[in-house]
N, C-alpha and C. Protein backbone atom coordinates (compact mmCIF):
# COMPACT_ATOMS: atom_id res chain seq x y z
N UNK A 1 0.84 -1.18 0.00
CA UNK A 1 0.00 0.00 0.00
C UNK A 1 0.88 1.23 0.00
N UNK A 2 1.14 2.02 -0.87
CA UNK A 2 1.84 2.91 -1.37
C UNK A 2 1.26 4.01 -0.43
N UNK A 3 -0.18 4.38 -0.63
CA UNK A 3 -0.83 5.33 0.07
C UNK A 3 -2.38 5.42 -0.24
N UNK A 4 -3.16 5.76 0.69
CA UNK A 4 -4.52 5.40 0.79
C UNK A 4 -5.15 5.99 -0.44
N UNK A 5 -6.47 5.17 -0.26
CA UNK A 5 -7.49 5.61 -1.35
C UNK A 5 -8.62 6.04 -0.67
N UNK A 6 -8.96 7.14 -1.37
CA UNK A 6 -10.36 7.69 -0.95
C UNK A 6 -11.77 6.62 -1.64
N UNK A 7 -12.52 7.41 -1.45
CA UNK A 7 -13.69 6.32 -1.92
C UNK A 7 -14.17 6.19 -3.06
N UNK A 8 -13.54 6.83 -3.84
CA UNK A 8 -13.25 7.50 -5.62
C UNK A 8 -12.33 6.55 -6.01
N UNK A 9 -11.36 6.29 -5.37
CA UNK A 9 -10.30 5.30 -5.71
C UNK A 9 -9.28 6.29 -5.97
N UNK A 10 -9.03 7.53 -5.65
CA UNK A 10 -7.96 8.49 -5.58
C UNK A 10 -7.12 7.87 -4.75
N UNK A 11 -5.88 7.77 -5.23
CA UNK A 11 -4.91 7.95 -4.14
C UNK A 11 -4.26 8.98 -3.52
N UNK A 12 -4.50 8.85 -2.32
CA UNK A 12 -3.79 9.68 -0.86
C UNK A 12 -2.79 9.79 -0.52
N UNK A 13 -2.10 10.89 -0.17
CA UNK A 13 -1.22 10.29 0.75
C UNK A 13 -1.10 10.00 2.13
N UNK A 14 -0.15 9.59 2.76
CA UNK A 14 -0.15 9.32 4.05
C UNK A 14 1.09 10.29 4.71
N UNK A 15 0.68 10.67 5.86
CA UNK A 15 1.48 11.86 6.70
C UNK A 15 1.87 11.12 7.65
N UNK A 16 3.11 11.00 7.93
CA UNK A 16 3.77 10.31 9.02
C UNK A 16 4.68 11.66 9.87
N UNK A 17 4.24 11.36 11.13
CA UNK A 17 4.53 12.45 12.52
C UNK A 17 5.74 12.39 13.80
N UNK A 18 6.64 12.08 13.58
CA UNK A 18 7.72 12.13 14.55
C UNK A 18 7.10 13.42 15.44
N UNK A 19 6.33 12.74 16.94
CA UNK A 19 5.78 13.71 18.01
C UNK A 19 6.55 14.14 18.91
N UNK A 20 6.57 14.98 19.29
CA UNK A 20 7.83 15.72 20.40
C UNK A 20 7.21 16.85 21.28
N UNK A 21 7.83 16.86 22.08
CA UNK A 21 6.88 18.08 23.01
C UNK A 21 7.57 19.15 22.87
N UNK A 22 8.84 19.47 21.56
CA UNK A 22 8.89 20.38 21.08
C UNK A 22 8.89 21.16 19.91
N UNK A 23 8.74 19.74 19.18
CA UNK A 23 9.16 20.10 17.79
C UNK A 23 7.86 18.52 17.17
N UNK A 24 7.52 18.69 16.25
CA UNK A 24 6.69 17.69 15.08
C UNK A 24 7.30 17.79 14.12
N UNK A 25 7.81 16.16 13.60
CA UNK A 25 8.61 16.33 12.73
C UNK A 25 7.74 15.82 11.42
N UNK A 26 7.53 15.89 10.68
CA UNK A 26 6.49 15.51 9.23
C UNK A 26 7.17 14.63 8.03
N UNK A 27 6.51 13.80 7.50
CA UNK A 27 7.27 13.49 6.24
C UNK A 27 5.65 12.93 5.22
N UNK A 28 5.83 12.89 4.00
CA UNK A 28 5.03 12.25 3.57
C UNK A 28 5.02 11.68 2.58
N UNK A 29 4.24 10.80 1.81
CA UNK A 29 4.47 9.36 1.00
C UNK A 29 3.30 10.77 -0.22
N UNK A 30 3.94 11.11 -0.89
CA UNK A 30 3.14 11.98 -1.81
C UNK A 30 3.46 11.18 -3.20
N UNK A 31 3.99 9.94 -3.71
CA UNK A 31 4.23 9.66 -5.26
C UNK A 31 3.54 8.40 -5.49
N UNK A 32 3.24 7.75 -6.49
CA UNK A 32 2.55 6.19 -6.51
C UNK A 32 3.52 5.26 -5.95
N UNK A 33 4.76 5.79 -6.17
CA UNK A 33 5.64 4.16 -5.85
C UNK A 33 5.81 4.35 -3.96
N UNK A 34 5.06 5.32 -3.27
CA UNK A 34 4.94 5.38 -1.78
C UNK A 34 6.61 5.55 -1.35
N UNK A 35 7.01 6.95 -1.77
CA UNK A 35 8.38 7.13 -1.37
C UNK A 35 8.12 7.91 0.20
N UNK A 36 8.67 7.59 0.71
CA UNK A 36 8.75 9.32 1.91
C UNK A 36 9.58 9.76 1.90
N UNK A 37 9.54 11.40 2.31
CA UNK A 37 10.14 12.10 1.92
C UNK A 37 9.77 13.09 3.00
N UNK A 38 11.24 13.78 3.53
CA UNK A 38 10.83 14.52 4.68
C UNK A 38 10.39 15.95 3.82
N UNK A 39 8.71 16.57 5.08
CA UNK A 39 8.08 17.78 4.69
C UNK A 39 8.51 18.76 5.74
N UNK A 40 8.70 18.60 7.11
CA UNK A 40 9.10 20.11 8.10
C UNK A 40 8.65 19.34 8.87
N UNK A 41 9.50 20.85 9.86
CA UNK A 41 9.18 20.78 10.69
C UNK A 41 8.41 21.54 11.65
N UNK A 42 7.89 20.90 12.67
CA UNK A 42 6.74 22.50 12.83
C UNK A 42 7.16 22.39 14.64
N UNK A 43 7.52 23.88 15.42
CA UNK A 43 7.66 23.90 16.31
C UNK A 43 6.56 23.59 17.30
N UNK A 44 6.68 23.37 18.08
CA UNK A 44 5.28 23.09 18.81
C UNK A 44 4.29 24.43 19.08
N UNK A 45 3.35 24.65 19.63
CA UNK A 45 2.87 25.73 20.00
C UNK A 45 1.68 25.39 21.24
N UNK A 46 0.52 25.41 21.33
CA UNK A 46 -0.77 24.85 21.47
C UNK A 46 -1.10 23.67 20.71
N UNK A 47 -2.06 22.72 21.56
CA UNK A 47 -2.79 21.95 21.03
C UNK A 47 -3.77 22.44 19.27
N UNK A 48 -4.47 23.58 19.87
CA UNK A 48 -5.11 24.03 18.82
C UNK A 48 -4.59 24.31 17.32
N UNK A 49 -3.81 25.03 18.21
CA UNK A 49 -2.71 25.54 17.11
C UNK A 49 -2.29 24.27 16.39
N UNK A 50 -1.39 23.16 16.79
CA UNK A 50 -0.87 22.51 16.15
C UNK A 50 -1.70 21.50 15.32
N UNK A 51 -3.17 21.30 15.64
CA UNK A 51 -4.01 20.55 15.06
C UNK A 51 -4.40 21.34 13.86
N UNK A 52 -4.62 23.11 13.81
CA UNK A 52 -5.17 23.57 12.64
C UNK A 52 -3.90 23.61 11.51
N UNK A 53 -2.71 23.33 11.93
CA UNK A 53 -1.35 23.61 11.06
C UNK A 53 -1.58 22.28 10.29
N UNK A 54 -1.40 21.34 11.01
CA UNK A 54 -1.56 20.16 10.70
C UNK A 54 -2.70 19.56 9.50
N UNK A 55 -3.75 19.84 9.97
CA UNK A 55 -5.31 20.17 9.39
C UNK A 55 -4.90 21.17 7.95
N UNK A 56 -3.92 21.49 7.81
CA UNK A 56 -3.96 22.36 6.70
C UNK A 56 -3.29 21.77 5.58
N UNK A 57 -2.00 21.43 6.07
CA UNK A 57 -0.74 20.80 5.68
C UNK A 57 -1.60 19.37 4.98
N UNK A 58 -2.38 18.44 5.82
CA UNK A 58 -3.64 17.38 5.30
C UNK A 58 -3.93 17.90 4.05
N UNK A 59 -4.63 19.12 4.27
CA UNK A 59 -5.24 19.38 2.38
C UNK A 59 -4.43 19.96 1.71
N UNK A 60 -3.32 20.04 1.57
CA UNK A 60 -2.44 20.60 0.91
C UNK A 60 -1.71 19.81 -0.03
N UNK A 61 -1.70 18.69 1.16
CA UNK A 61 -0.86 17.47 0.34
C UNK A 61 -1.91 16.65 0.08
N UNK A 62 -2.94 16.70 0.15
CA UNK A 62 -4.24 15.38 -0.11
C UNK A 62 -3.84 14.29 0.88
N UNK A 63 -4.24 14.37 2.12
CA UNK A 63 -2.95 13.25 3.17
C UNK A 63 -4.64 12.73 3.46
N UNK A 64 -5.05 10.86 2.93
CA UNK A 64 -5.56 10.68 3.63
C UNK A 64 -5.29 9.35 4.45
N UNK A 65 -4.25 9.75 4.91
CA UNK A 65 -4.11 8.82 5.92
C UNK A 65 -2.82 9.39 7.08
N UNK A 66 -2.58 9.19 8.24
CA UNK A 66 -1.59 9.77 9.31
C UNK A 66 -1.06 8.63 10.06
N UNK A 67 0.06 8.42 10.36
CA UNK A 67 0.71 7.53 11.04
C UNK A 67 1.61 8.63 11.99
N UNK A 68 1.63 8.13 13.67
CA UNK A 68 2.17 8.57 14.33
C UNK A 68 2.80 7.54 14.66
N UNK A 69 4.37 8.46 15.39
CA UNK A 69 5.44 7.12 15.75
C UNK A 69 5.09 7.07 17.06
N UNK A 70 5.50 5.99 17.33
CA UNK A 70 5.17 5.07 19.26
C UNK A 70 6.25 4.58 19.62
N UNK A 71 6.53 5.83 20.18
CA UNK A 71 7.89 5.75 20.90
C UNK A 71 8.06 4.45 21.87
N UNK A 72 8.46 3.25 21.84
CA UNK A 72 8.44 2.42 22.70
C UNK A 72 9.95 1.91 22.40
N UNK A 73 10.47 1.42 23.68
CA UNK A 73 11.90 0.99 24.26
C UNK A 73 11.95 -0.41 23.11
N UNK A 74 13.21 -0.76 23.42
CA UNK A 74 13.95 -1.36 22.25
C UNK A 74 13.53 -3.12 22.74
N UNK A 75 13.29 -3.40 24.31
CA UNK A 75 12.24 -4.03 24.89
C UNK A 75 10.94 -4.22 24.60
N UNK A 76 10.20 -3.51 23.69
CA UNK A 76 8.65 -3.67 23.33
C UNK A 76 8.04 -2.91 24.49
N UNK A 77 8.62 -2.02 25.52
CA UNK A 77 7.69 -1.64 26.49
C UNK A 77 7.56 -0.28 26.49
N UNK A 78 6.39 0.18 26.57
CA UNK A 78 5.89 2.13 26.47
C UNK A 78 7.33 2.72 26.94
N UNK A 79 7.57 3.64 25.63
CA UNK A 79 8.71 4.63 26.85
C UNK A 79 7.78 5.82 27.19
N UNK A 80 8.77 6.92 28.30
CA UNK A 80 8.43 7.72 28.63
C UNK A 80 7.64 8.32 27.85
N UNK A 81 7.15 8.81 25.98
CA UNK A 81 6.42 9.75 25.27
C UNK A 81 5.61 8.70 24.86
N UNK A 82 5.15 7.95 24.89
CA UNK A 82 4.06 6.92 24.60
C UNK A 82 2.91 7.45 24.66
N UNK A 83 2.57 7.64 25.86
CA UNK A 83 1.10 7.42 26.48
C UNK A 83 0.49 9.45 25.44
N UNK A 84 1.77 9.92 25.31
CA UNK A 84 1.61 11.15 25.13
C UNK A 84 1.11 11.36 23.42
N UNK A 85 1.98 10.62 22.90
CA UNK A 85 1.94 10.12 21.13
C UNK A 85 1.11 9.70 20.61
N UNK A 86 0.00 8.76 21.73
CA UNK A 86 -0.98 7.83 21.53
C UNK A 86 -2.47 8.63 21.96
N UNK A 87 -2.57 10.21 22.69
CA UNK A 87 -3.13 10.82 23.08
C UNK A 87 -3.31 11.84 21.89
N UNK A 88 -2.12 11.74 21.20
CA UNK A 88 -1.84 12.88 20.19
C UNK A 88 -2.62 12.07 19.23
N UNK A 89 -2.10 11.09 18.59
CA UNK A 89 -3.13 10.21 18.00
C UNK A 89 -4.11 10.43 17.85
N UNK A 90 -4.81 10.40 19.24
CA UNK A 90 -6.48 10.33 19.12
C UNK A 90 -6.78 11.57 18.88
N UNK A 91 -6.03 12.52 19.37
CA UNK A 91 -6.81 13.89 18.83
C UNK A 91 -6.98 14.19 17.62
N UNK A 92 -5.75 14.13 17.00
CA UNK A 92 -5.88 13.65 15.00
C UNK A 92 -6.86 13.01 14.78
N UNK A 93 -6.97 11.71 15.31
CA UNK A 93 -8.25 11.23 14.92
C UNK A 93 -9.27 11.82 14.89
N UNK A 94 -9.96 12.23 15.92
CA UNK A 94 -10.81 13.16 16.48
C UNK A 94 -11.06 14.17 15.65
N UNK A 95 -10.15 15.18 15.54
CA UNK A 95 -10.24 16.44 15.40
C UNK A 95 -10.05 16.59 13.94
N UNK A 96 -9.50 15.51 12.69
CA UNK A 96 -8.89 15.94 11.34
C UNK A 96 -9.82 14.93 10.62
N UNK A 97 -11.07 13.97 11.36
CA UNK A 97 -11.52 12.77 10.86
C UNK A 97 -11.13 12.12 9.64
N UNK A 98 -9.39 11.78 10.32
CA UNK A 98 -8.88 10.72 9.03
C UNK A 98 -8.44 9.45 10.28
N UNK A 99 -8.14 8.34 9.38
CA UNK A 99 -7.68 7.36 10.05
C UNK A 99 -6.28 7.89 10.55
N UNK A 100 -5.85 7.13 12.12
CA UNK A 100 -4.91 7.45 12.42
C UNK A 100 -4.31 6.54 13.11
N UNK A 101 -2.66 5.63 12.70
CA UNK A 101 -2.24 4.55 13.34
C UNK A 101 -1.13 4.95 13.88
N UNK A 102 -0.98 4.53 15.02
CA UNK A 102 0.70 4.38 15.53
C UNK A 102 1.14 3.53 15.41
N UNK A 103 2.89 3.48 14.99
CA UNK A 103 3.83 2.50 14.56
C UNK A 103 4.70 2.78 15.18
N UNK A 104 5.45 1.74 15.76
CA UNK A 104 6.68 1.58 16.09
C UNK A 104 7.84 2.23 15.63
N UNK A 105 8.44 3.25 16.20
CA UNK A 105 9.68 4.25 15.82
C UNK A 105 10.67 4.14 16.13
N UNK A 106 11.27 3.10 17.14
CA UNK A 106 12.09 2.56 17.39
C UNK A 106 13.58 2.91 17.06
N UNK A 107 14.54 3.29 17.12
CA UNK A 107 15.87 3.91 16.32
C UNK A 107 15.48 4.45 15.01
N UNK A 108 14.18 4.92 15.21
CA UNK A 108 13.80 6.10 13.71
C UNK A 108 14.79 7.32 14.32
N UNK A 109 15.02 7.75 15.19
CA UNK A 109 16.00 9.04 15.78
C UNK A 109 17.38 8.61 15.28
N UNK A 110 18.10 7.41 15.70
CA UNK A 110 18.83 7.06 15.29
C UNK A 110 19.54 7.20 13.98
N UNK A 111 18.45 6.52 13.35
CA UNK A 111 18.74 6.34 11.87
C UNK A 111 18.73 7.55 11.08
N UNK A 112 17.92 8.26 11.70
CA UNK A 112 17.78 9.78 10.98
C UNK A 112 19.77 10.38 11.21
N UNK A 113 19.96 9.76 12.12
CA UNK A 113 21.09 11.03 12.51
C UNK A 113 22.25 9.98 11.49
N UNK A 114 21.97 8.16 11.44
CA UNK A 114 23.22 8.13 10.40
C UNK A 114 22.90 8.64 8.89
N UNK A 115 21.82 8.82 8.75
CA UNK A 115 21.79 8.89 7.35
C UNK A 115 21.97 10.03 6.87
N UNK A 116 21.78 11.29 7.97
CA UNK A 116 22.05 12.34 8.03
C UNK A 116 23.90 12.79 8.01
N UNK A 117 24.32 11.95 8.91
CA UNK A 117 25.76 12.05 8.98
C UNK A 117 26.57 12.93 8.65
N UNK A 118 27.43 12.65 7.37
CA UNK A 118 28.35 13.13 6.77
C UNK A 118 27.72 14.44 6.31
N UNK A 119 26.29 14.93 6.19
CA UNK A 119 26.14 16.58 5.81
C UNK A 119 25.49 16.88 6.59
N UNK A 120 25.61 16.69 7.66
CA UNK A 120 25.02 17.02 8.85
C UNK A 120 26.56 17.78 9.42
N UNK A 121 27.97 17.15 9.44
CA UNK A 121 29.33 17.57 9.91
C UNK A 121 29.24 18.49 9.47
N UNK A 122 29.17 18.33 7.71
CA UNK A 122 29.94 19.55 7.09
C UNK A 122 28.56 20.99 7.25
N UNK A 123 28.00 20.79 7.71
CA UNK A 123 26.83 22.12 7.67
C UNK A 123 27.21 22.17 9.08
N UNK A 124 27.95 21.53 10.21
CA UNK A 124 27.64 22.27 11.41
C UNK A 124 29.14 22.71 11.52
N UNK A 125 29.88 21.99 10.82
CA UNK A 125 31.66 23.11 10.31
C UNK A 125 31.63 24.37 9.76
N UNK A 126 30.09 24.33 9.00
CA UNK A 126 30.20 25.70 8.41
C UNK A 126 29.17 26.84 8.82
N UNK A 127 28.07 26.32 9.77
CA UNK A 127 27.13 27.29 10.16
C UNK A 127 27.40 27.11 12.05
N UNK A 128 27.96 26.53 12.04
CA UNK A 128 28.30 26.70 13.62
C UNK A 128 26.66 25.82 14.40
N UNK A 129 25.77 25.50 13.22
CA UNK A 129 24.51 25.16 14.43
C UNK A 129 24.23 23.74 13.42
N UNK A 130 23.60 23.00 14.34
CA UNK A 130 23.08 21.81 14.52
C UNK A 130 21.73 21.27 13.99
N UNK A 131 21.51 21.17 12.93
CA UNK A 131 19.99 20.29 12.05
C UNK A 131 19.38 19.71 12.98
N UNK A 132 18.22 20.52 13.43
CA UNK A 132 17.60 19.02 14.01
C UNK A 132 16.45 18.26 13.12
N UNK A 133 16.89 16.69 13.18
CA UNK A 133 16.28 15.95 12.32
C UNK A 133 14.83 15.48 12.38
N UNK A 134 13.89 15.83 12.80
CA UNK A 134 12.71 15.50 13.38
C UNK A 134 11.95 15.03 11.84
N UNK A 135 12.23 15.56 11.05
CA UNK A 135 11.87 15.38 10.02
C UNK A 135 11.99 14.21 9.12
N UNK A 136 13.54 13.94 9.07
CA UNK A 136 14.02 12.98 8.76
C UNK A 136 13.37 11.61 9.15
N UNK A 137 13.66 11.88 10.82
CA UNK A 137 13.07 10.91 11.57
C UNK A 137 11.75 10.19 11.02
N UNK A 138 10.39 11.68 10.97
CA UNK A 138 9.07 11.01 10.51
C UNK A 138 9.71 10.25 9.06
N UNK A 139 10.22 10.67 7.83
CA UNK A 139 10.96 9.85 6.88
C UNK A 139 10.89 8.35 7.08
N UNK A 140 11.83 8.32 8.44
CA UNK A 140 12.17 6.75 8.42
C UNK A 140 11.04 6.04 8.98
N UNK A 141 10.02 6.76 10.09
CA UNK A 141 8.84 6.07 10.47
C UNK A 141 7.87 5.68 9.26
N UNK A 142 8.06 6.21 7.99
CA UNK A 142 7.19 6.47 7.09
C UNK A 142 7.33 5.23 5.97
N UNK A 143 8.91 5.50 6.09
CA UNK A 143 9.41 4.58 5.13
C UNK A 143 9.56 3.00 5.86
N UNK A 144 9.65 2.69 7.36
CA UNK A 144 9.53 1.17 7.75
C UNK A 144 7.92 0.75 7.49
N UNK A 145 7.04 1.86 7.67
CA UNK A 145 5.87 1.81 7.11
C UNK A 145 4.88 1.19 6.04
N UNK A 146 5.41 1.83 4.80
CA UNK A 146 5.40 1.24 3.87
C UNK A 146 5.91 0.13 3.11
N UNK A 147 7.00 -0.15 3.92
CA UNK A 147 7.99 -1.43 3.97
C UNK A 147 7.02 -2.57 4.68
N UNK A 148 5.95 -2.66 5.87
CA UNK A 148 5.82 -3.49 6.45
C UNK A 148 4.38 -3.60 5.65
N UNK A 149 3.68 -2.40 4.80
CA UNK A 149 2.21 -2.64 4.93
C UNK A 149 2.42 -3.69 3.43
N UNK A 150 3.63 -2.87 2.37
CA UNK A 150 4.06 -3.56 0.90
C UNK A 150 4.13 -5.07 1.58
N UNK A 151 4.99 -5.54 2.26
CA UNK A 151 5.42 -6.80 2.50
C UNK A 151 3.94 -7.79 3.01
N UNK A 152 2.93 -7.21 3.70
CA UNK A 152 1.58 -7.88 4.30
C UNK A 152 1.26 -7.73 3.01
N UNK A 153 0.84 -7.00 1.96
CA UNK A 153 0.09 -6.86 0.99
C UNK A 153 0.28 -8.43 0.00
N UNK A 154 1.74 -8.32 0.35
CA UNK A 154 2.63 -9.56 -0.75
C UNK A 154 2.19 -10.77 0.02
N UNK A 155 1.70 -11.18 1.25
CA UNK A 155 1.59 -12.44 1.78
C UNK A 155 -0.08 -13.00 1.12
């Protein structure tokens, strides 16, 4: 599943959310072959606030579908931003009436920072400041994503 279909048989895309209590990091699956691709990042602000940004960014890109990451330990057990991610969740749900799943994000932080790496050095050799990858991150939540829904599709 590359990215959802409306009831037309349009295809959607899907918005994947690296949640943070300071920063939302975005990426989204906007092409047929379901690439992701990091979109921003949006600082936090208010609840309100961040649901109508969000809510916008949805029709902008035709997003009908949202995946939030679920921050859980490398153990399978809730970490500390869980219960918070999964709250965030429901308000998307709620509040943007699209489907909304959480997935496992697991060294999505991680991975953002190797893949980031090598121009991540040379931009902080030359601007003195530090990328933060939140973005990236939703990327990789986006992209194990579509990796796991392609692979169920194939069984």
């Amino acid at each position: 599943m590359a990215s959802s279909e409306d009831q037309s048989g349009v295809r959607r895309a899907i918005l994947a959310i690296d949640y943070g209590r300071k920063r939302i990091g975005l990426a989204v699956s906007g092409t047929p072959e379901g690439t992701a691709r990091p979109l921003a990042i949006l600082p936090r602000t208010n609840r309100r606030d961040d649901v109508t940004r969000l809510r916008d960014l949805c029709r902008e890109h035709s997003v009908g579908q949202i995946v939030v990451g679920w921050p859980i330990r490398l153990d399978g057990t809730p970490g500390t931003m869980a219960a918070e991610a999964s709250q965030f969740a429901d308000r998307l749900r709620k509040q943007l009436g699209l489907p909304v799943e959480l997935v496992d994000e697991r060294l999505s932080s991680w991975e953002a920072e190797q893949l980031a790496g090598a121009a991540e050095i040379r931009r902080k050799a030359s601007t003195g400041k530090r990328r933060t990858l939140d973005d990236v991150a939703a990327a990789v939540i986006l992209r194990d994503y579509l990796s796991r829904a392609a692979r169920g599709a194939g069984d």
